[in-house]
N, C-alpha and C. Protein backbone atom coordinates (compact mmCIF):
# COMPACT_ATOMS: atom_id res chain seq x y z
N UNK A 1 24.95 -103.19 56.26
CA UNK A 1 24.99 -102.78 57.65
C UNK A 1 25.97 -101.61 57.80
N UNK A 2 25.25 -100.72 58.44
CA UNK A 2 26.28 -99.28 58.60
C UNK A 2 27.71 -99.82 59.87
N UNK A 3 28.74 -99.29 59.77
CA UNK A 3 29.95 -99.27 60.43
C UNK A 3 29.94 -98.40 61.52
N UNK A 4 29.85 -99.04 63.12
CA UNK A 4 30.04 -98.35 63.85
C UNK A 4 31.27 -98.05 64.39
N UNK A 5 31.60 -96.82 65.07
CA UNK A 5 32.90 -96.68 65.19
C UNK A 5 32.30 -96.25 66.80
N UNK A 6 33.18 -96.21 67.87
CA UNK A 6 32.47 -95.83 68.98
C UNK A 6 31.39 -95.43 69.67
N UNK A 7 30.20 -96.34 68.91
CA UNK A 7 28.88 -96.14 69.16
C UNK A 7 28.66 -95.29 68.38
N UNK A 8 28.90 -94.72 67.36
CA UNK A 8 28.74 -93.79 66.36
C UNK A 8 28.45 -94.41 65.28
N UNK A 9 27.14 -94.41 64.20
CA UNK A 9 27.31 -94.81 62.92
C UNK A 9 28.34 -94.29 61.67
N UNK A 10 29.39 -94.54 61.21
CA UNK A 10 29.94 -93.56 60.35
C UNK A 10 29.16 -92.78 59.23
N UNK A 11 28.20 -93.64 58.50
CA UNK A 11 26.99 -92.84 57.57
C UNK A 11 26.67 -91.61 58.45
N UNK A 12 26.07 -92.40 59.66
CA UNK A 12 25.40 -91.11 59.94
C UNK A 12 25.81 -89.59 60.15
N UNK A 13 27.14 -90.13 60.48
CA UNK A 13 28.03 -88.90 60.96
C UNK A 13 28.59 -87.69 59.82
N UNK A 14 28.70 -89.04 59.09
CA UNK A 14 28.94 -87.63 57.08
C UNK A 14 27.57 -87.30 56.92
N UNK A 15 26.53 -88.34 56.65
CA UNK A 15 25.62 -87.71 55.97
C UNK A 15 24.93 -86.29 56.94
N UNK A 16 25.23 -86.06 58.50
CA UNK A 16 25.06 -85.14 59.10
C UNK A 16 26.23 -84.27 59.05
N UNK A 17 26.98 -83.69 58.52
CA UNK A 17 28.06 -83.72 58.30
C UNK A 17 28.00 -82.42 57.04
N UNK A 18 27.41 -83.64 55.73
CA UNK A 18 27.28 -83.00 54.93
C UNK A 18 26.05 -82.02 54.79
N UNK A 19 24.77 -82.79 55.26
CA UNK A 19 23.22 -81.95 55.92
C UNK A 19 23.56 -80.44 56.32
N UNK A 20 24.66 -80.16 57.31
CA UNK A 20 24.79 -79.10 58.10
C UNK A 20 26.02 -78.12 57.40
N UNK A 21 26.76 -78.65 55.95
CA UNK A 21 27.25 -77.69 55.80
C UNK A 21 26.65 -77.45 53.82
N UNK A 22 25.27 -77.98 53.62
CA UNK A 22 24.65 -77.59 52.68
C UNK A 22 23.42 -76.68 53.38
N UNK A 23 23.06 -77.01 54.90
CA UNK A 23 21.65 -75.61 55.55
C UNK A 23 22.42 -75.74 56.37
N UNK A 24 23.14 -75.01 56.83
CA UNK A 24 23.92 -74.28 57.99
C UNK A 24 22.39 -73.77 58.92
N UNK A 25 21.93 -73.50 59.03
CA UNK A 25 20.78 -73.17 59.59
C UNK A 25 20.43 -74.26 60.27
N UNK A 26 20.23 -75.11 59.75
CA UNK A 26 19.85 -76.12 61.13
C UNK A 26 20.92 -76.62 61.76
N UNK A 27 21.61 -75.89 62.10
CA UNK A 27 22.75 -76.29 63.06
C UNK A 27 22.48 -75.01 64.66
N UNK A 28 21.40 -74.58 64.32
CA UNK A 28 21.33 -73.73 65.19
C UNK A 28 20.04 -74.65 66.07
N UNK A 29 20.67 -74.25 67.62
CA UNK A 29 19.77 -75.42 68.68
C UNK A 29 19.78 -74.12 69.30
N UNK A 30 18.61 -75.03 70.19
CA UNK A 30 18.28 -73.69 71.98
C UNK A 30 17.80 -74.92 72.64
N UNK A 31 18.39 -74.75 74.34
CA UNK A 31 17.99 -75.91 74.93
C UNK A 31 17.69 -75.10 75.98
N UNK A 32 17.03 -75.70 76.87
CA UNK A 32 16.47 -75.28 77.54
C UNK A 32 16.26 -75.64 79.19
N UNK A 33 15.98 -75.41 80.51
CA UNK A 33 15.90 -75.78 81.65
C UNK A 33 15.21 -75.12 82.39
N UNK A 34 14.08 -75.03 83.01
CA UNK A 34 13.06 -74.83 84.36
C UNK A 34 13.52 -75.32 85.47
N UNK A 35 13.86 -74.46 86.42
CA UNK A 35 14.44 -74.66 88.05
C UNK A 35 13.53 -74.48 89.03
N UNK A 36 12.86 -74.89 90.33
CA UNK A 36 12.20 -74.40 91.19
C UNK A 36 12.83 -74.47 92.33
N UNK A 37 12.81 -73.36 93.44
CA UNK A 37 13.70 -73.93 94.52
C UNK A 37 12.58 -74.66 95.34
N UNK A 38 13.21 -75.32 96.40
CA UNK A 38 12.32 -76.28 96.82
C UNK A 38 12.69 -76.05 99.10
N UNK A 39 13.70 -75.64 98.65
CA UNK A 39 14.15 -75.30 100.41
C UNK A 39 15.56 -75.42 100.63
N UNK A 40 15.90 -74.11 101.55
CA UNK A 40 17.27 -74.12 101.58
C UNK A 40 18.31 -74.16 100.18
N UNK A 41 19.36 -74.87 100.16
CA UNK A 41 20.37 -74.82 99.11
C UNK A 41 19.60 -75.64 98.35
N UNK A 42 18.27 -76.34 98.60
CA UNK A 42 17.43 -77.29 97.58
C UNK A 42 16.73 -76.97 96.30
N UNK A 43 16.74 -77.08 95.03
CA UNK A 43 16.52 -76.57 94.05
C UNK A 43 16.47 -77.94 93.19
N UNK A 44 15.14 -77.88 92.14
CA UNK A 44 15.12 -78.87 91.04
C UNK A 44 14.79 -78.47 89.92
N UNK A 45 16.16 -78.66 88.75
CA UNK A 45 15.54 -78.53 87.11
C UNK A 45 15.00 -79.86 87.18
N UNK A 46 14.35 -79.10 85.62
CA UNK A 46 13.11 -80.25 84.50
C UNK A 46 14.09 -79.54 82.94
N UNK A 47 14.33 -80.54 82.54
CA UNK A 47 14.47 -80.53 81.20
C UNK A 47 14.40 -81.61 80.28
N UNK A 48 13.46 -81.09 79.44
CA UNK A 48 12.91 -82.04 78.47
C UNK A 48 13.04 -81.30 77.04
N UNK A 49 12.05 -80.10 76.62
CA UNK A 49 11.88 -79.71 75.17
C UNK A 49 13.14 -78.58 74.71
N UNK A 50 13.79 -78.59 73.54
CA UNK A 50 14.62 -78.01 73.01
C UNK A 50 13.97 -77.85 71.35
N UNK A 51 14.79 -76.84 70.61
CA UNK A 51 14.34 -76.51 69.36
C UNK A 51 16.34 -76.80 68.57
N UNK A 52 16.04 -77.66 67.68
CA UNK A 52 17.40 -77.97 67.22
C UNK A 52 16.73 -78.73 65.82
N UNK A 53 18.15 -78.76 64.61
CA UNK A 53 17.68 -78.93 63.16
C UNK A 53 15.94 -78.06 62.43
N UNK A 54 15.81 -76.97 63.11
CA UNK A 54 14.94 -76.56 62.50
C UNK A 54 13.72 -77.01 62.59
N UNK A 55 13.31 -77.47 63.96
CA UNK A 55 12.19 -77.81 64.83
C UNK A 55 11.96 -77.96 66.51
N UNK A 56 11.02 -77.61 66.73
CA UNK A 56 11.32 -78.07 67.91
C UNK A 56 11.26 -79.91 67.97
N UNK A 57 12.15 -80.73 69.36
CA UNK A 57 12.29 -81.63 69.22
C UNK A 57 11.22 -82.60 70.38
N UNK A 58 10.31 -83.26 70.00
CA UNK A 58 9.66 -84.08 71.11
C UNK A 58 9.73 -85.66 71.35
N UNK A 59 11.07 -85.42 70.95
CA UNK A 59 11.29 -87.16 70.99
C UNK A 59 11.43 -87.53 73.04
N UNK A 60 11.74 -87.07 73.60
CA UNK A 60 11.66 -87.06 75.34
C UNK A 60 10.01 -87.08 75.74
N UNK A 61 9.98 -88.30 75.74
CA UNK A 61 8.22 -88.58 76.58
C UNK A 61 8.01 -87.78 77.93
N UNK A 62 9.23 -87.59 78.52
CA UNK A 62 8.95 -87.90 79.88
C UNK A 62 11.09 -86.17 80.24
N UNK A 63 10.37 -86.02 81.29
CA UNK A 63 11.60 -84.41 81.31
C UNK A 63 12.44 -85.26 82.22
N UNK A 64 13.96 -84.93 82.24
CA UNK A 64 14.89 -85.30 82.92
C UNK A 64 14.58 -84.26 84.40
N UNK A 65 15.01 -84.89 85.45
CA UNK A 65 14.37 -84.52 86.35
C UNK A 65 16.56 -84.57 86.97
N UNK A 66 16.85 -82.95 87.73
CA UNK A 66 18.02 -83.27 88.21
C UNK A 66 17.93 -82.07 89.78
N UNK A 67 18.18 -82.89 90.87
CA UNK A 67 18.21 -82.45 92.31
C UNK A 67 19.33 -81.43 92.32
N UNK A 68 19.09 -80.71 93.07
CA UNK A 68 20.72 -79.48 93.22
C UNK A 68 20.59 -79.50 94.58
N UNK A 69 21.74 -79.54 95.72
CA UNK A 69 21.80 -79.51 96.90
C UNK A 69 23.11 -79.03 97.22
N UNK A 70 23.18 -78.98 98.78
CA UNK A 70 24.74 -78.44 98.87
C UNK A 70 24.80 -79.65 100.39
N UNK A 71 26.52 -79.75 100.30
CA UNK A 71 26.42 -80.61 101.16
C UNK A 71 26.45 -79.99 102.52
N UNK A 72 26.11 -80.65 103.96
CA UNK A 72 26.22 -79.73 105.58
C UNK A 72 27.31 -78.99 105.36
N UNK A 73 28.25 -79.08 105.21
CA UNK A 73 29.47 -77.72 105.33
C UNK A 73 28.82 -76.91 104.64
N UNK A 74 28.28 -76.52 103.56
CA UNK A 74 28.05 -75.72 102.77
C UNK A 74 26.12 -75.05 103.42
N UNK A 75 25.80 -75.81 104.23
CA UNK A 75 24.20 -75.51 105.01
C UNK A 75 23.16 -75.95 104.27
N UNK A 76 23.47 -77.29 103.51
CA UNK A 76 22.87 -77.81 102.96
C UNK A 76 22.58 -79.46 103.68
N UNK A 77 21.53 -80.09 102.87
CA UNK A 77 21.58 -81.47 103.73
C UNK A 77 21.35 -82.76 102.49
N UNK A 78 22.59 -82.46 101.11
CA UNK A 78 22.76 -83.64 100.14
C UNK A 78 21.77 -83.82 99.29
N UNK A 79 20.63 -83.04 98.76
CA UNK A 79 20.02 -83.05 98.34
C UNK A 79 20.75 -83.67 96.90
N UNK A 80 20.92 -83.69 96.37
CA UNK A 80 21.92 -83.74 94.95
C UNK A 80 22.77 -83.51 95.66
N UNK A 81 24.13 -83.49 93.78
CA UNK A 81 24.98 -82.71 93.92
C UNK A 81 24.79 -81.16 93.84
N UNK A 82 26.03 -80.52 94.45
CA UNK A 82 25.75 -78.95 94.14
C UNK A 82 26.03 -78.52 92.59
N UNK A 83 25.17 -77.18 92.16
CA UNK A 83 25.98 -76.86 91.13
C UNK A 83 26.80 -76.52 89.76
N UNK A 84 27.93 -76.28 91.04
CA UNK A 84 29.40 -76.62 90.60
C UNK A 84 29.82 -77.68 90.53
N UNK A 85 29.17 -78.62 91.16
CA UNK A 85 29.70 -80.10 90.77
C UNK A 85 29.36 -80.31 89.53
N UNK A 86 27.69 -80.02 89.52
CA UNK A 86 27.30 -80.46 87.60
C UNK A 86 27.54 -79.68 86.55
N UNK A 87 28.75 -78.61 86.82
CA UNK A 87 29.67 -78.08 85.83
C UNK A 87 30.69 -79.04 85.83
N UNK A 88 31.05 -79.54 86.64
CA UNK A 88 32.41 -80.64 86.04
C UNK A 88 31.76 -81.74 85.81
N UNK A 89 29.92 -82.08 86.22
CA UNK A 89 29.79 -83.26 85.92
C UNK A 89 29.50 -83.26 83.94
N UNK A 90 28.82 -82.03 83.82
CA UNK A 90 28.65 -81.03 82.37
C UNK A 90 29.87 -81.28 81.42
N UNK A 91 30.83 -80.73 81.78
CA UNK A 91 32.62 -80.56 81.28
C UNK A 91 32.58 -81.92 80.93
N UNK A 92 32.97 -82.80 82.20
CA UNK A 92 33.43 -84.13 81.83
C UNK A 92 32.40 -84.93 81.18
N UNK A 93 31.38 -84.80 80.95
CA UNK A 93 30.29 -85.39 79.85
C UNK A 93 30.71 -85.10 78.33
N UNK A 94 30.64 -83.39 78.34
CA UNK A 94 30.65 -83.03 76.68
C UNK A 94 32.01 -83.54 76.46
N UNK A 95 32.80 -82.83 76.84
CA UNK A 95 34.81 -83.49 76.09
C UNK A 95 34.33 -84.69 76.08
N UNK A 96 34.37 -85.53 77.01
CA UNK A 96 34.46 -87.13 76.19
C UNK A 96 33.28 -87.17 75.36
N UNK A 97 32.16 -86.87 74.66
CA UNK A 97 31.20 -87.00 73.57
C UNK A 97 31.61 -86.49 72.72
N UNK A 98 32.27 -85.17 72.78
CA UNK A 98 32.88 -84.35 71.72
C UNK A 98 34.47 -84.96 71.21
N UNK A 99 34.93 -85.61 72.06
CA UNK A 99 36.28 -86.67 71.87
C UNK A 99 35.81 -87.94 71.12
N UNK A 100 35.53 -88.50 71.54
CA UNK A 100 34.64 -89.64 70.94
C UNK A 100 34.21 -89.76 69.55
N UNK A 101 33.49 -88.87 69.31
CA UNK A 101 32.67 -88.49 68.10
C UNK A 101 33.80 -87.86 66.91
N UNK A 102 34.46 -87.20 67.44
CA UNK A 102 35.47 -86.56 66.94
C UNK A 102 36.53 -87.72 66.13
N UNK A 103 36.79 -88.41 67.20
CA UNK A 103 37.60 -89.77 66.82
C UNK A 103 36.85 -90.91 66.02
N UNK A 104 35.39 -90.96 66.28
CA UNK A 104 34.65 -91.82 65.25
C UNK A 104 34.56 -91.23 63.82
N UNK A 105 34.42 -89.71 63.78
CA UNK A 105 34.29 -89.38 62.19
C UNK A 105 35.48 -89.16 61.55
N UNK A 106 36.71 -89.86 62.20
CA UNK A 106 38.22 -90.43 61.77
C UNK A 106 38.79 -91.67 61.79
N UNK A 107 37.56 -92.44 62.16
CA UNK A 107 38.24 -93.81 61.92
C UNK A 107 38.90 -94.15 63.23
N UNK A 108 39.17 -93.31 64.58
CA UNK A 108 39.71 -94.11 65.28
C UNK A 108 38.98 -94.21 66.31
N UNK A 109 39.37 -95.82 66.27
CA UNK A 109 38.28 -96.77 67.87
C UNK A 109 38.98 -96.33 68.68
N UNK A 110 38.33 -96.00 69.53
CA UNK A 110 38.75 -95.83 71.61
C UNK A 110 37.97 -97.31 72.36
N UNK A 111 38.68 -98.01 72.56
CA UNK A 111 38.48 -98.56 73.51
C UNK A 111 37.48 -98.13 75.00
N UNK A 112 38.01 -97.21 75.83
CA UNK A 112 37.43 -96.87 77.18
C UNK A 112 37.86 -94.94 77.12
N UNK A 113 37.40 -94.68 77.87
CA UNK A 113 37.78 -93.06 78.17
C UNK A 113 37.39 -93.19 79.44
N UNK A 114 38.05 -92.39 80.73
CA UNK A 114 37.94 -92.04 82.06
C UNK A 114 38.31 -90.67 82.24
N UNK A 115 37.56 -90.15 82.94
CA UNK A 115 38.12 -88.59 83.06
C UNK A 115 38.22 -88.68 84.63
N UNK A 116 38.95 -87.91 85.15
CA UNK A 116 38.84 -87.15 86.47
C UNK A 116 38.72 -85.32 86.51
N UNK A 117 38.42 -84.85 87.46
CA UNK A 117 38.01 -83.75 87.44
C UNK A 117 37.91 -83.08 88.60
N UNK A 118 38.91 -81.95 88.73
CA UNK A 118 38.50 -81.24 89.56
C UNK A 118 38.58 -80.13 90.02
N UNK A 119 37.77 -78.97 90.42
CA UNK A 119 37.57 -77.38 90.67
C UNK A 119 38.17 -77.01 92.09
N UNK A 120 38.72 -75.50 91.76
CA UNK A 120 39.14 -74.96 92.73
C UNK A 120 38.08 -73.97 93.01
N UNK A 121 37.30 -73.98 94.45
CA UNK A 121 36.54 -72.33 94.48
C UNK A 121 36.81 -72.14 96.01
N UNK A 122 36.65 -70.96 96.17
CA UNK A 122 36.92 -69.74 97.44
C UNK A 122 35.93 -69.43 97.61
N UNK A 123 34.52 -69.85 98.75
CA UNK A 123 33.75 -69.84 98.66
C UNK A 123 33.21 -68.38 99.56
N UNK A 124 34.74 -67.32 99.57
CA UNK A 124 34.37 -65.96 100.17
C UNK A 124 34.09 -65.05 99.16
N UNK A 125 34.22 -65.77 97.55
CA UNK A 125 33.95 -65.14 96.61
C UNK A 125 31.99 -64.80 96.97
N UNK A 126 31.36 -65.90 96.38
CA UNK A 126 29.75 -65.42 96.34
C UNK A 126 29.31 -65.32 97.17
N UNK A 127 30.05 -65.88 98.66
CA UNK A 127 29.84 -65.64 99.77
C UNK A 127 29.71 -63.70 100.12
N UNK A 128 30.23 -62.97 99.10
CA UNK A 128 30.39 -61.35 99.40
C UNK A 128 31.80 -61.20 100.51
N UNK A 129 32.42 -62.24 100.93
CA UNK A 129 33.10 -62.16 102.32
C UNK A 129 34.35 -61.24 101.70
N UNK A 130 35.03 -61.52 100.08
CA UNK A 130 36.06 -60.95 99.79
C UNK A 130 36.05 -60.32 98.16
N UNK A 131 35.97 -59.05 97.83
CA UNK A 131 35.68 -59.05 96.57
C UNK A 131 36.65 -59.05 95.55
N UNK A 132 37.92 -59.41 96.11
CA UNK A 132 39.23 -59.71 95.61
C UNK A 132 39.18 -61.77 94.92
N UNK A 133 38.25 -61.96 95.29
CA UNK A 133 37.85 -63.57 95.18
C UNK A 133 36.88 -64.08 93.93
N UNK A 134 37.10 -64.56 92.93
CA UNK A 134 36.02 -64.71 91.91
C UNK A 134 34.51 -65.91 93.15
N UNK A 135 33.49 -65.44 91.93
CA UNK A 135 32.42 -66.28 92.69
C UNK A 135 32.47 -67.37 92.39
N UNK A 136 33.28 -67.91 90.98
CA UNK A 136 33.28 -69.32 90.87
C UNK A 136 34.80 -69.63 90.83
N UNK A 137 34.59 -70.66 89.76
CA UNK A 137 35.97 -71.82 89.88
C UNK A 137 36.90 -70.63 89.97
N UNK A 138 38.26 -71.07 90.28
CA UNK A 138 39.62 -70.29 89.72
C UNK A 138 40.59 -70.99 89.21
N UNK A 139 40.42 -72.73 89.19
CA UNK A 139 40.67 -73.06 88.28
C UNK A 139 40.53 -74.42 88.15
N UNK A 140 40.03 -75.39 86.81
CA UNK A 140 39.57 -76.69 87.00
C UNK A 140 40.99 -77.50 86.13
N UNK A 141 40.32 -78.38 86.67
CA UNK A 141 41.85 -79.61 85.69
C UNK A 141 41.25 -80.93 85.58
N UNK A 142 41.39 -81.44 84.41
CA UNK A 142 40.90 -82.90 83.98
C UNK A 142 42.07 -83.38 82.85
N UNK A 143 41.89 -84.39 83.82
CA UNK A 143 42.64 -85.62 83.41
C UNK A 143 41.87 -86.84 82.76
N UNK A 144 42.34 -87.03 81.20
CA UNK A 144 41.74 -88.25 80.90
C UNK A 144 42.80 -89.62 80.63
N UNK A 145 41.87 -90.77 80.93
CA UNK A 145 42.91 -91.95 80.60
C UNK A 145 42.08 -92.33 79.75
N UNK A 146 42.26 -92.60 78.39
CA UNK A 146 42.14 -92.97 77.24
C UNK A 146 42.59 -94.24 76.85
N UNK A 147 41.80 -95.46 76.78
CA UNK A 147 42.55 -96.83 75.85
C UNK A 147 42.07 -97.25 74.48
N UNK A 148 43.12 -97.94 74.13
CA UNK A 148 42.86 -98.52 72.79
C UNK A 148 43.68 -98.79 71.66
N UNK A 149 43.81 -99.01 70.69
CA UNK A 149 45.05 -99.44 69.51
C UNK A 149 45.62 -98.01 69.29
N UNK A 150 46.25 -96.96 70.26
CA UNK A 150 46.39 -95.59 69.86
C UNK A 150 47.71 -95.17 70.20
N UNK A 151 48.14 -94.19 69.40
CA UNK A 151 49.63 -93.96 69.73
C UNK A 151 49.40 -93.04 70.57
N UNK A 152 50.57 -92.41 70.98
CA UNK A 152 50.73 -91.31 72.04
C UNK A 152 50.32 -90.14 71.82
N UNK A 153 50.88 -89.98 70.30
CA UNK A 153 50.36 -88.89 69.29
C UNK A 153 48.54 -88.62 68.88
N UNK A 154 48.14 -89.71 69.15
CA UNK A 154 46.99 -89.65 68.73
C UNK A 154 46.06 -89.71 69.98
N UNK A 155 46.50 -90.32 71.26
CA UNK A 155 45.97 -89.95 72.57
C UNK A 155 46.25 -88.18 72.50
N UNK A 156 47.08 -87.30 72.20
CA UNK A 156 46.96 -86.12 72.12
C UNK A 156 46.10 -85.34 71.40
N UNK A 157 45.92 -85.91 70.35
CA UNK A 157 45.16 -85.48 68.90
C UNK A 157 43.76 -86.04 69.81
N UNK A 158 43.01 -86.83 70.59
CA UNK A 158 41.87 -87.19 70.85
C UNK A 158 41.78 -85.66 72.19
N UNK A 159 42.71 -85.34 72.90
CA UNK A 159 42.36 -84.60 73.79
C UNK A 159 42.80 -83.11 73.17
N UNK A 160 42.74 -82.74 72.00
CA UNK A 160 42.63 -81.76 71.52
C UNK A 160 41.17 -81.67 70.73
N UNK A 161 40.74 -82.51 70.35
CA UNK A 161 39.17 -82.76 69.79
C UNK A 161 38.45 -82.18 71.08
N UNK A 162 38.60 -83.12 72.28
CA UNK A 162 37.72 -82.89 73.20
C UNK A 162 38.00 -81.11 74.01
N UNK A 163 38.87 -80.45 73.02
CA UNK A 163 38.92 -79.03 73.49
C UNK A 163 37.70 -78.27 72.65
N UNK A 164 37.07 -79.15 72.13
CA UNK A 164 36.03 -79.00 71.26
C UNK A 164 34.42 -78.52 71.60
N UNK A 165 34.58 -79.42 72.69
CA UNK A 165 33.21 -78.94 73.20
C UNK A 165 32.66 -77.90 73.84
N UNK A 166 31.23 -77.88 73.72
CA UNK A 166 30.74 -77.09 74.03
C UNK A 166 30.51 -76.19 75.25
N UNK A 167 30.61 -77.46 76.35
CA UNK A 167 30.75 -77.24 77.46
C UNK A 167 32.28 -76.46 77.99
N UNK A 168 33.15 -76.97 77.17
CA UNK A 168 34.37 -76.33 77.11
C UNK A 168 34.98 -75.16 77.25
N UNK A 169 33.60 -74.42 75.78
CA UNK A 169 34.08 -73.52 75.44
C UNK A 169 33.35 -72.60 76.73
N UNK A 170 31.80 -72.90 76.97
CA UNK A 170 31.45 -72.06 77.66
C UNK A 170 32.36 -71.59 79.18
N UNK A 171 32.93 -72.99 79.63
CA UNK A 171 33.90 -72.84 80.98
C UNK A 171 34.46 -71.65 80.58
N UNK A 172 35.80 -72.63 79.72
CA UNK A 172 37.30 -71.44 79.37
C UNK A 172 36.54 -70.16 78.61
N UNK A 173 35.59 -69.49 78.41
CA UNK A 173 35.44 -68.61 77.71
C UNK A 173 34.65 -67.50 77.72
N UNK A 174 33.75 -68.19 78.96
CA UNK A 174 32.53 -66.99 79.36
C UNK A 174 31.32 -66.94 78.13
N UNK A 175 30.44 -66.88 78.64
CA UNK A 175 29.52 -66.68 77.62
C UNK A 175 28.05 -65.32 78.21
N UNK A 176 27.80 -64.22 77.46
CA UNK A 176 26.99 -63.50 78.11
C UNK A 176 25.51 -64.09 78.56
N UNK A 177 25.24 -63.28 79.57
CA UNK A 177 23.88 -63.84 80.41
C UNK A 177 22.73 -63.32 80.51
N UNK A 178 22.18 -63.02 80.54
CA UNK A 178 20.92 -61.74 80.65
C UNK A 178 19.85 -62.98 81.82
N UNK A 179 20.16 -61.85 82.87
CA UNK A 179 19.20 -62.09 84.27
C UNK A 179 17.92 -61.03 84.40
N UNK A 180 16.84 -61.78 84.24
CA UNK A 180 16.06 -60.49 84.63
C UNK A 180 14.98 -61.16 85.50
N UNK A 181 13.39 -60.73 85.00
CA UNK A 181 12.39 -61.30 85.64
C UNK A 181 11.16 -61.92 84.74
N UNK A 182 10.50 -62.76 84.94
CA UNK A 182 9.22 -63.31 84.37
C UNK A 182 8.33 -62.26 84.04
């Protein structure tokens, strides 16, 4: 029986591990999302198919289906969350998966992980109202509470892993965009 470490198999995690640094090539993914607006601040992705390990992947029967709305202050009426919310809901997903995982292919159990999270925006930025104003965050902060048989040192060492992710990097780091047309 394989050894799980935080819902993580440990086999699986070397033998992927070792897979990706004998074909570096299949470490290259593209994921993907279809948006339609639907009314007002109302808008819905579909995401289902991605191309990752050197195929595309059709294990998803069925596409994740996610609402975007803004709430009445914003002239919206709750459709979803907005967003900017599902950038911190994004953030606080990957760090703790990328924490987690990080800590399973080391042997250390976590008990629980909790994050909190939360963005600052000036909404005279995309609003056009001030061009002294960025259009998004200006600045986010998360807090995690972490349990388990762990020292203090190593509650640090878990939230330096989770500086790991992907979602992370794209926040703190910008990533280029190319907007055009169909």
């Amino acid at each position: 029986m394989k050894k799980q470490v935080n819902g993580f198999k440990s086999e699986d995690i070397t033998a992927t591990v070792n897979l990706l640094k004998e074909q570096p090539e299949l470490a290259k993914f593209q994921f993907r999302a279809d948006n339609k607006w639907v009314t007002g601040g109302h808008n819905r992705s579909r995401i289902q198919s991605f191309y990752g390990a050197g195929q595309e992947d059709n294990s998803r029967q069925e596409a994740f289906v996610f609402d975007n709305g803004e709430p009445p202050i914003l002239l919206g009426s709750n459709e979803g969350a907005n967003p900017v919310e599902f950038i911190l809901h994004a953030l606080a997903g990957c760090m703790t998966t990328t924490m987690v995982l990080h800590a399973a292919a080391r042997g250390m159990e976590v008990e629980s992980v909790e994050s909190h999270l939360e963005g600052d925006l000036d909404v005279q930025g995309f609003l056009g109202l001030n061009d002294k104003v960025r259009n998004g965050y200006q600045d986010i902060r998360v807090k995690f509470d972490i349990k388990g048989n762990l020292t203090e040192e190593q509650r640090m060492e878990l939230i330096s892993y989770a500086k790991n992710s992907p979602v992370f990097d794209v926040v703190s780091h910008g990533v280029p965009v190319d907007v055009g047309l169909a």
